[in-house]
Protein backbone atom coordinates (compact mmCIF):
# COMPACT_ATOMS: atom_id res chain seq x y z
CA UNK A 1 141.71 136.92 123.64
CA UNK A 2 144.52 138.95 126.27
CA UNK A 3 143.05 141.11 128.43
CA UNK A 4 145.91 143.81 129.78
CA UNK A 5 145.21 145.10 133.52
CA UNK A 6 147.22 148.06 134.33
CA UNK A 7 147.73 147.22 138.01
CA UNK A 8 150.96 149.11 139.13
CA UNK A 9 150.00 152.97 140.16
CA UNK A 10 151.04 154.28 143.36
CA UNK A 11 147.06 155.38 144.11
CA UNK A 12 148.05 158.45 146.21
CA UNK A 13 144.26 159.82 146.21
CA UNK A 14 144.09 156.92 148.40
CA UNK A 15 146.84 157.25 150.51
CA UNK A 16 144.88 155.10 153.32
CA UNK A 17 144.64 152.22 151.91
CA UNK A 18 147.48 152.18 149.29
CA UNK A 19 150.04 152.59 152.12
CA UNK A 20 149.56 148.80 152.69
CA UNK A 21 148.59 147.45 149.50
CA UNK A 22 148.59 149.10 145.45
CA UNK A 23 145.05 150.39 144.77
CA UNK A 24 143.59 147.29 142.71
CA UNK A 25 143.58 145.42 145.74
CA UNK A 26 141.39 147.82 147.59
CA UNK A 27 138.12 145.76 149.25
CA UNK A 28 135.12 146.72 147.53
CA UNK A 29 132.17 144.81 148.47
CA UNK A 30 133.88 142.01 149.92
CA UNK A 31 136.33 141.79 147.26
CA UNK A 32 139.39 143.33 145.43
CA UNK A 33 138.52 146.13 143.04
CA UNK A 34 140.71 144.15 140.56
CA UNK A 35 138.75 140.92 140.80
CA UNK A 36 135.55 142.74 140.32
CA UNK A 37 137.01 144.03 137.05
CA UNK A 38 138.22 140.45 135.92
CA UNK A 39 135.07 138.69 136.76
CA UNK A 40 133.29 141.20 134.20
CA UNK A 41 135.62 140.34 131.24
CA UNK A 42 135.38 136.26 132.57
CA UNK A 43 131.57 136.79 132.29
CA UNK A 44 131.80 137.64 128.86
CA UNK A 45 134.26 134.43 127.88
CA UNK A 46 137.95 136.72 128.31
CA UNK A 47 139.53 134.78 130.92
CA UNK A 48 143.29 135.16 129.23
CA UNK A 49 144.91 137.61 132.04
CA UNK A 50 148.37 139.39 131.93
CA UNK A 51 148.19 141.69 134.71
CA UNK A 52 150.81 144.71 134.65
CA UNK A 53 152.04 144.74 138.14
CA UNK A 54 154.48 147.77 139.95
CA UNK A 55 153.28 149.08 143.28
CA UNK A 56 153.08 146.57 145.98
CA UNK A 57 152.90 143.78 143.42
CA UNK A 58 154.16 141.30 145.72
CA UNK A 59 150.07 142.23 147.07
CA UNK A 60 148.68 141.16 144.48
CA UNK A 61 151.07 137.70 143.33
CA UNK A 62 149.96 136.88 147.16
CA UNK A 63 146.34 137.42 146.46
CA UNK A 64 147.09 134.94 143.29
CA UNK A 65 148.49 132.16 144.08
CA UNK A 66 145.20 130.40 144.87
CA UNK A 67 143.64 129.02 141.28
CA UNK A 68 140.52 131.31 140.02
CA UNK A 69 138.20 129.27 138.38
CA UNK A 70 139.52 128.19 134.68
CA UNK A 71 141.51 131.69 134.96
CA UNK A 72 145.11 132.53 133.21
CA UNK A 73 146.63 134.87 135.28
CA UNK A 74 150.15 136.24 134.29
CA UNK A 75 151.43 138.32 137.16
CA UNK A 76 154.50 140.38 135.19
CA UNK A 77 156.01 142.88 137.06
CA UNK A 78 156.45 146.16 134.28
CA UNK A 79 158.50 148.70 137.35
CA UNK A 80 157.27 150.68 140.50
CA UNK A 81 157.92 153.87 138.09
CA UNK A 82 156.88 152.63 134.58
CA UNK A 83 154.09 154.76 133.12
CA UNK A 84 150.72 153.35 131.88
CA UNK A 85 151.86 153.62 128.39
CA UNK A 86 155.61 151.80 129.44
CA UNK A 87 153.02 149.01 131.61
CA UNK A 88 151.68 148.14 128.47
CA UNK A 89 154.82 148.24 126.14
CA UNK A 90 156.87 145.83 128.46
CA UNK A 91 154.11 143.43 127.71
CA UNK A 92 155.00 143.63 124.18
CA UNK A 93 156.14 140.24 124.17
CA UNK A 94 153.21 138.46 125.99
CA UNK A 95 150.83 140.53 123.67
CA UNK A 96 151.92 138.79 120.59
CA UNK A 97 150.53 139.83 117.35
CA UNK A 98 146.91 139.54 118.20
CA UNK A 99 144.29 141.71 118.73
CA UNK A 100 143.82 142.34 123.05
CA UNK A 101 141.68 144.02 125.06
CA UNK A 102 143.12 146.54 127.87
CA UNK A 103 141.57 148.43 131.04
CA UNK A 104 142.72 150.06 134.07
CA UNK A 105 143.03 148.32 137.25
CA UNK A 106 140.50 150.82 139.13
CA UNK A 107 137.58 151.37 137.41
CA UNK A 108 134.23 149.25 137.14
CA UNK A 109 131.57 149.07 134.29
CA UNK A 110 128.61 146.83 132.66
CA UNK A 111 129.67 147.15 129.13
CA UNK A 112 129.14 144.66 127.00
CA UNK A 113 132.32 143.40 126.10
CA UNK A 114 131.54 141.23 123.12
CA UNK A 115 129.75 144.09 121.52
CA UNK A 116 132.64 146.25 122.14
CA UNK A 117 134.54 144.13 120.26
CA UNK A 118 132.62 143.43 117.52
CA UNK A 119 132.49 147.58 117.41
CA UNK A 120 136.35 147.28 117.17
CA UNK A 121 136.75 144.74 114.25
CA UNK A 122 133.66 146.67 112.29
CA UNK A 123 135.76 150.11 112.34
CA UNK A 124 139.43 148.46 111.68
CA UNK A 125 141.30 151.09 113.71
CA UNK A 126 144.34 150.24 116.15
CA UNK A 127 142.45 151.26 119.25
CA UNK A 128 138.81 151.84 120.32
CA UNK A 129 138.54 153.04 123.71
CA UNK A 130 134.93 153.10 125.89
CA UNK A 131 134.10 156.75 125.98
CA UNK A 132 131.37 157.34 129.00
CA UNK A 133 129.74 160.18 130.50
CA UNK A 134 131.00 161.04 134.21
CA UNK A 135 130.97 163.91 136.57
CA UNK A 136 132.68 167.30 134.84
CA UNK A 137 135.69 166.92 136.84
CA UNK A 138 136.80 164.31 134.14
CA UNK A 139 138.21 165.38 130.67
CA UNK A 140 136.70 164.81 127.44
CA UNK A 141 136.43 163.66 124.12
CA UNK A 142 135.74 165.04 120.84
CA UNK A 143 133.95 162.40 118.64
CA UNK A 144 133.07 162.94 115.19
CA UNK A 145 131.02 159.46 114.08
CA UNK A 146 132.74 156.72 115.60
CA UNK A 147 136.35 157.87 115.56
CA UNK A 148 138.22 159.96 118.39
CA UNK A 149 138.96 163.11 116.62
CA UNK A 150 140.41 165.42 119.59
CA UNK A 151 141.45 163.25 122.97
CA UNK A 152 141.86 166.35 125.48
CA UNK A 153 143.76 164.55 129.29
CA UNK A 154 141.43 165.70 132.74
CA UNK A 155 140.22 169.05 132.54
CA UNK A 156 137.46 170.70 135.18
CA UNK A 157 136.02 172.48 132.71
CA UNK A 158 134.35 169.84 130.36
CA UNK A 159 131.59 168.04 130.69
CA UNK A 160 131.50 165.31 127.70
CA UNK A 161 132.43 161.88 126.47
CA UNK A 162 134.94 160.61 128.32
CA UNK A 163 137.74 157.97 128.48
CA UNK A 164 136.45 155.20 130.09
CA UNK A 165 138.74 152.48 129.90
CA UNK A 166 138.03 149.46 128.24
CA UNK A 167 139.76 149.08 125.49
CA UNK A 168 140.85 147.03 122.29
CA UNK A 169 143.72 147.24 120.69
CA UNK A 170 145.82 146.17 118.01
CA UNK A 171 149.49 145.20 118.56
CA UNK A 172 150.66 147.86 115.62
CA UNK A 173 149.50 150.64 118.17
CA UNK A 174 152.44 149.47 120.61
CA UNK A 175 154.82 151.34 118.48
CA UNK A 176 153.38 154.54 119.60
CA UNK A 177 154.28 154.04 123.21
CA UNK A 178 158.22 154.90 123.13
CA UNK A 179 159.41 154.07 126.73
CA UNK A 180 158.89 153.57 130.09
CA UNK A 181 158.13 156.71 130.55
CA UNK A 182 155.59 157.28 128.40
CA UNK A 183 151.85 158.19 129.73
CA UNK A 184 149.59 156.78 127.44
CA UNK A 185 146.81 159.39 127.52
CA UNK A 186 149.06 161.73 126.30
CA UNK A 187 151.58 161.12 123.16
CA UNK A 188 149.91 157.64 122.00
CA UNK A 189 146.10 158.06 122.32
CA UNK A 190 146.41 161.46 121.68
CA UNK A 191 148.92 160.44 118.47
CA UNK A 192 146.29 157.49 117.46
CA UNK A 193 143.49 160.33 117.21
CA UNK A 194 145.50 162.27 115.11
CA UNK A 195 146.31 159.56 112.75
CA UNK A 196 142.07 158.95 113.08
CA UNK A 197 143.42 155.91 114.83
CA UNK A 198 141.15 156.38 117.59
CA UNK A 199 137.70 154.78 117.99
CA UNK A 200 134.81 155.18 120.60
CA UNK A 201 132.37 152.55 121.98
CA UNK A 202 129.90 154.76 123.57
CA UNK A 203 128.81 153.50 126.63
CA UNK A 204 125.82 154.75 127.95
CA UNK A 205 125.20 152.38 131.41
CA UNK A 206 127.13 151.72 134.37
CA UNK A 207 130.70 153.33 134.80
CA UNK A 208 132.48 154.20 138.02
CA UNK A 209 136.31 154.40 138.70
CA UNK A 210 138.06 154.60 142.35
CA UNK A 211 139.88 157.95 142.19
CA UNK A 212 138.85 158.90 146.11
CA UNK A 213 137.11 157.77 149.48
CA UNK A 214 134.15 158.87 147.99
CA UNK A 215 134.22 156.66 144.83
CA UNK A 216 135.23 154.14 146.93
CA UNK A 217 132.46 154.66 149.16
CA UNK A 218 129.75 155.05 146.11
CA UNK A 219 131.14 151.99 144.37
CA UNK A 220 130.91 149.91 147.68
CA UNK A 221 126.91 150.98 147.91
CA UNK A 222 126.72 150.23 144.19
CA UNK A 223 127.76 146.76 144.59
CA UNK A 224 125.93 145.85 147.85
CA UNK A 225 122.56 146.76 146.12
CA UNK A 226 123.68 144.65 143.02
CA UNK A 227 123.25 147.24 140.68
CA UNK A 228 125.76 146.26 138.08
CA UNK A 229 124.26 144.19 135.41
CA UNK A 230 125.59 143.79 132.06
């Protein structure tokens, strides 16, 4: 199965490190945040990559060109501008007609990704997202059952389920994402749980994405102690 890493952001909460490389290639732990992220899906047997590249991508084909294990990696560059909804739509043709899995290039988790799919193909709907329970400065989730029946983008007020990345999708919800300007955590996910479209694994261990220093810092202690086990 594809997994889809959104890889191109400009990362400006980390100005400090993204002026000389694009945020997925920030160390953590003696690594690249964006390795950690692949080695979790390769753990679990997904080791089919197509990386969405934009930002400093020329970073990250650099950091590739030396063979990882029995790794595909397609390096595709989807535009320094393109929103995370146009990243994944300019894939389109690598996607196929197949179901494929799809997370964000800056945050880490121990879900179980087998189960997560398995959740996916059990409630037939063209995306189930991994909704998890963070700080309140996140947004939130309304979830009725095991569908998505509000998705509500960051707000400081809420303190619920949450989008956590990690996603499966089917290639039908691709039609939903209209250009390259298009933000998917607004008009498609927020379309998909209208249509009740929308599915949640709820994910109730590890979760952590690199917003800020701090993250940074917290995910870097996480992953010295070796915390993270799936």
């Amino acid at each position: 199965m594809k997994v889809v890493i959104l890889a191109g952001g400009f990362g400006t909460r980390l100005s400090e490190y993204t002026k000389t490389m694009p945020k997925p290639m920030i160390n953590i732990a003696g690594k690249p945040i964006l390795l950690h992220i692949m080695e979790q899906y390769a753990k679990h047997g997904y080791k089919d990559f197509y990386i969405a590249l934009g930002y400093k991508g020329e970073v990250i084909k650099k950091f590739f060109r030396r063979k990882f294990f029995d790794w595909n990696v397609e390096l595709v560059d989807t535009g320094k501008k393109t929103m995370t909804g146009g990243r994944i739509k300019k894939l389109k043709n690598f996607i196929g007609k197949e179901t494929f899995m799809m997370t964000y290039g800056d945050g880490l988790s121990n879900v179980n990704l087998n189960k997560l799919l398995k959740f996916h193909k059990k409630n037939k709907k063209l995306v189930t997202l991994t909704a998890v329970r963070p700080p309140a400065r996140f947004g939130s989730l309304e979830i009725k059952g095991n569908n998505v029946s509000k998705f509500k983008e960051k707000s400081k007020t809420d303190e619920n389920w949450i989008n956590g990345g990690f996603f499966v999708m089917e290639p039908k919800f691709l039609k939903f994402i209209q250009n390259v300007n298009t933000i998917l955590e607004r008009g498609p996910l927020e379309h998909a749980a209208n249509k009740n479209q929308l599915a949640a694994y709820k994910h109730e261990g590890f979760w952590q994405c690199m917003d800020t220093k701090k993250d940074k810092d917290l995910l870097t202690k996480i992953l010295n102690k070796r915390k993270v086990n799936s």
